[in-house]
Protein backbone atom coordinates (compact mmCIF):
# COMPACT_ATOMS: atom_id res chain seq x y z
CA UNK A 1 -52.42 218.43 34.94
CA UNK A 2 -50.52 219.51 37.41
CA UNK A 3 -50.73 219.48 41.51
CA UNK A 4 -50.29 222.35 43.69
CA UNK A 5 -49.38 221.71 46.94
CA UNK A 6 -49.04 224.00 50.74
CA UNK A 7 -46.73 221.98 52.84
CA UNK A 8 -45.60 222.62 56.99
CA UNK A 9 -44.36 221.07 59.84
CA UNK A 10 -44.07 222.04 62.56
CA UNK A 11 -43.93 221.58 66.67
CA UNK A 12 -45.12 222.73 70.32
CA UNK A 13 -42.52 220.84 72.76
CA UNK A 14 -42.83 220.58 76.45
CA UNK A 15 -46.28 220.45 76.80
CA UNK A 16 -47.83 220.44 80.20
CA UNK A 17 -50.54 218.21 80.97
CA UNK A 18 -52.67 221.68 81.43
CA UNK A 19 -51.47 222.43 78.58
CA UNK A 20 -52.79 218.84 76.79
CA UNK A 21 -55.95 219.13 78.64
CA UNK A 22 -56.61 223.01 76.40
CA UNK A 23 -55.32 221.52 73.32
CA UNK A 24 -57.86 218.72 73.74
CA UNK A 25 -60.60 221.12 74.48
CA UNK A 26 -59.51 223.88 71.68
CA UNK A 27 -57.92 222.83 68.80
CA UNK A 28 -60.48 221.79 67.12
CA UNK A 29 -62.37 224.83 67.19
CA UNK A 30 -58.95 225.93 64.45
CA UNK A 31 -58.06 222.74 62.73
CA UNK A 32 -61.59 222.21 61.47
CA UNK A 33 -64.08 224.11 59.26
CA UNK A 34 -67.66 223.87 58.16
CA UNK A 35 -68.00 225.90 54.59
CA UNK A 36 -71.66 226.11 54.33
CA UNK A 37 -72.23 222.28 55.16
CA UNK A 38 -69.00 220.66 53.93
CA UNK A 39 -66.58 220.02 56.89
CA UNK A 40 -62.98 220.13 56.16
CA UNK A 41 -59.37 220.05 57.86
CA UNK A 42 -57.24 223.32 57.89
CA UNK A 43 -54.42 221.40 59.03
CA UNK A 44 -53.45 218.45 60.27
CA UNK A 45 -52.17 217.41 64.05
CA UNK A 46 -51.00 214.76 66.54
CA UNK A 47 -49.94 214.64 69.89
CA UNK A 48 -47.32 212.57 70.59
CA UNK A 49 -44.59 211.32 73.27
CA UNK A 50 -47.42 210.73 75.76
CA UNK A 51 -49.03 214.25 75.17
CA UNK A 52 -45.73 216.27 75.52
CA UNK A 53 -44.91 217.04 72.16
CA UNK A 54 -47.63 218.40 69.90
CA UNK A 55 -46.90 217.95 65.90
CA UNK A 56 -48.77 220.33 63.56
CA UNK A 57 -48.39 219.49 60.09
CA UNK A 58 -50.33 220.29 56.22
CA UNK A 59 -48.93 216.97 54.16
CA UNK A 60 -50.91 218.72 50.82
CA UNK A 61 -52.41 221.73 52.20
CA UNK A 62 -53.22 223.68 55.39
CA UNK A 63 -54.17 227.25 56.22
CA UNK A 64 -51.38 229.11 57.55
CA UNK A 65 -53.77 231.83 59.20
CA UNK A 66 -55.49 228.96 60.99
CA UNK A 67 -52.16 227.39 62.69
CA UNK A 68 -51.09 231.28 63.20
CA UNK A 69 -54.50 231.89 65.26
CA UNK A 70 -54.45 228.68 66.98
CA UNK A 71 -50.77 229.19 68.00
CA UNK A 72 -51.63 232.65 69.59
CA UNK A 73 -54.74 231.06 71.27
CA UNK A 74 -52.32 228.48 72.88
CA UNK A 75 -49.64 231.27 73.46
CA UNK A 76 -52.61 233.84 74.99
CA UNK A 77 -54.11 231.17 77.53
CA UNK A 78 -50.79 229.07 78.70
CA UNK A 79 -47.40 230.66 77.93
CA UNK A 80 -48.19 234.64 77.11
CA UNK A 81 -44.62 235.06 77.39
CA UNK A 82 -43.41 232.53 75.05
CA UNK A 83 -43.06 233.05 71.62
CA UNK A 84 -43.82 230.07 68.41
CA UNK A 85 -43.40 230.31 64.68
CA UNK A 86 -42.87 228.07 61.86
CA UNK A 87 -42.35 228.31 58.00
CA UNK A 88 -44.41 226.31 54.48
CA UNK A 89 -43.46 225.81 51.17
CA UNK A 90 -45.91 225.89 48.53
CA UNK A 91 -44.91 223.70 45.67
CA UNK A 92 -46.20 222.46 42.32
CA UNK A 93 -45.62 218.91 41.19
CA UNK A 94 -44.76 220.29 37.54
CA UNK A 95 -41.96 222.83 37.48
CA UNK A 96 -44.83 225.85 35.91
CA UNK A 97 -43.05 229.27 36.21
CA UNK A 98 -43.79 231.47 39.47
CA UNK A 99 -45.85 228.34 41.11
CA UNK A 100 -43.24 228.04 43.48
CA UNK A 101 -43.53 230.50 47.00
CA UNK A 102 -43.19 230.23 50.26
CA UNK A 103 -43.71 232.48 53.71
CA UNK A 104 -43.03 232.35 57.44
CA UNK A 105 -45.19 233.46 60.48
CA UNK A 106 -43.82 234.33 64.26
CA UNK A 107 -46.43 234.32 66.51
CA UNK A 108 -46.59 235.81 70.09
CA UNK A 109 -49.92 236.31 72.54
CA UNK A 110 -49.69 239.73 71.15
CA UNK A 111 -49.10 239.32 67.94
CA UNK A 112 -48.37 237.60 64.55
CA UNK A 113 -46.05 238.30 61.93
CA UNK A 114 -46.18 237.07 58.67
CA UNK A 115 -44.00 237.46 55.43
CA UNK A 116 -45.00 235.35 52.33
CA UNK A 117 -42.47 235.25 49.04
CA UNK A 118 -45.58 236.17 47.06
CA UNK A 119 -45.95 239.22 48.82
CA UNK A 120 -42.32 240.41 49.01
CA UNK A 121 -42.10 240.34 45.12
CA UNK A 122 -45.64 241.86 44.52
CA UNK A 123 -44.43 244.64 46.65
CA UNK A 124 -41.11 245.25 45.42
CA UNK A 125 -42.55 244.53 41.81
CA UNK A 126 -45.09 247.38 42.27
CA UNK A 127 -42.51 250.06 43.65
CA UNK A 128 -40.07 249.10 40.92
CA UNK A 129 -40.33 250.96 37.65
CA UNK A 130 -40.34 247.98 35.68
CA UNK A 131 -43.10 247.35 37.29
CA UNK A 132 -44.24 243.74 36.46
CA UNK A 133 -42.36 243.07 33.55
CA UNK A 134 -40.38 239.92 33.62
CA UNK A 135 -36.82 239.52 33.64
C-alpha cells in the first residue's frame, strides 16, 4: 500500500508583537476544523524566535486553501500592502505513475493566486487534440 503525502513549509518573518497578539487570537479559527464532530488540523504551525518568526508547515498533509485564506487574513488586518506566498509538493511514497504534483499560491490582501501542476496539465490536456491520451 502505498502513502500519499501534501508537504509545505513555509514562513511569516518580522512579526510585530501586534502582529503575535492577532496570530494568537486568529489562527486558529484556519488551522483547525470540526467535520461534523471530528476536529482536525489543516496545517500545522509554530511561532518561534520569541514570537518574531512564524513557521507554517503540513509534515504529511495540509490544506493549501486554508494557509492561502489565513495568509490574506493576516495580510488584510496588519500589512495590506505586503505580499506572502509559498509552494507544496505532493508526493507518494511508491513511485505510482501521475501521483506526483505540485502547485504554488501568492497571496496579497486583495487577492490569491494559485497554479497547481494538476491543473496546468488537465488544461493543456483538454485543449490538446490528443486529448488525454498518454505519451
Amino acid at each position: 500500500m502505498a502513502n500519499n503525502y501534501l508537504q509545505l513549509s513555509t514562513s511569516i518573518e518580522d512579526i510585530t508583537p501586534e502582529e503575535k497578539k492577532w496570530i494568537d487570537d486568529n489562527i486558529e479559527k484556519f488551522s483547525q476544523r470540526d467535520d461534523d464532530g471530528d476536529d482536525y488540523t489543516t496545517f500545522q504551525w509554530d511561532l518561534e524566535q520569541d514570537g518574531s518568526y512564524l513557521w507554517i508547515y503540513g509534515e504529511e498533509y495540509a490544506e493549501v486553501d486554508n494557509v492561502a485564506d489565513f495568509m490574506q487574513a493576516f495580510l488584510k488586518d496588519n500589512r495590506p500592502e505586503g505580499s506572502l506566498y509559498f509552494s507544496w509538493a505532493e508526493t507518494c511514497s511508491k513511485l505510482r505513475i501521475d501521483n506526483f504534483h505540485g502547485g504554488a499560491y501568492f497571496v496579497t490582501a486583495k487577492e490569491q493566486k494559485c497554479v497547481s501542476s494538476f491543473a496546468f496539465i488537465s488544461k493543456e490536456l483538454e485543449s490538446s487534440e490528443r486529448g488525454w491520451q498518454t505519451q
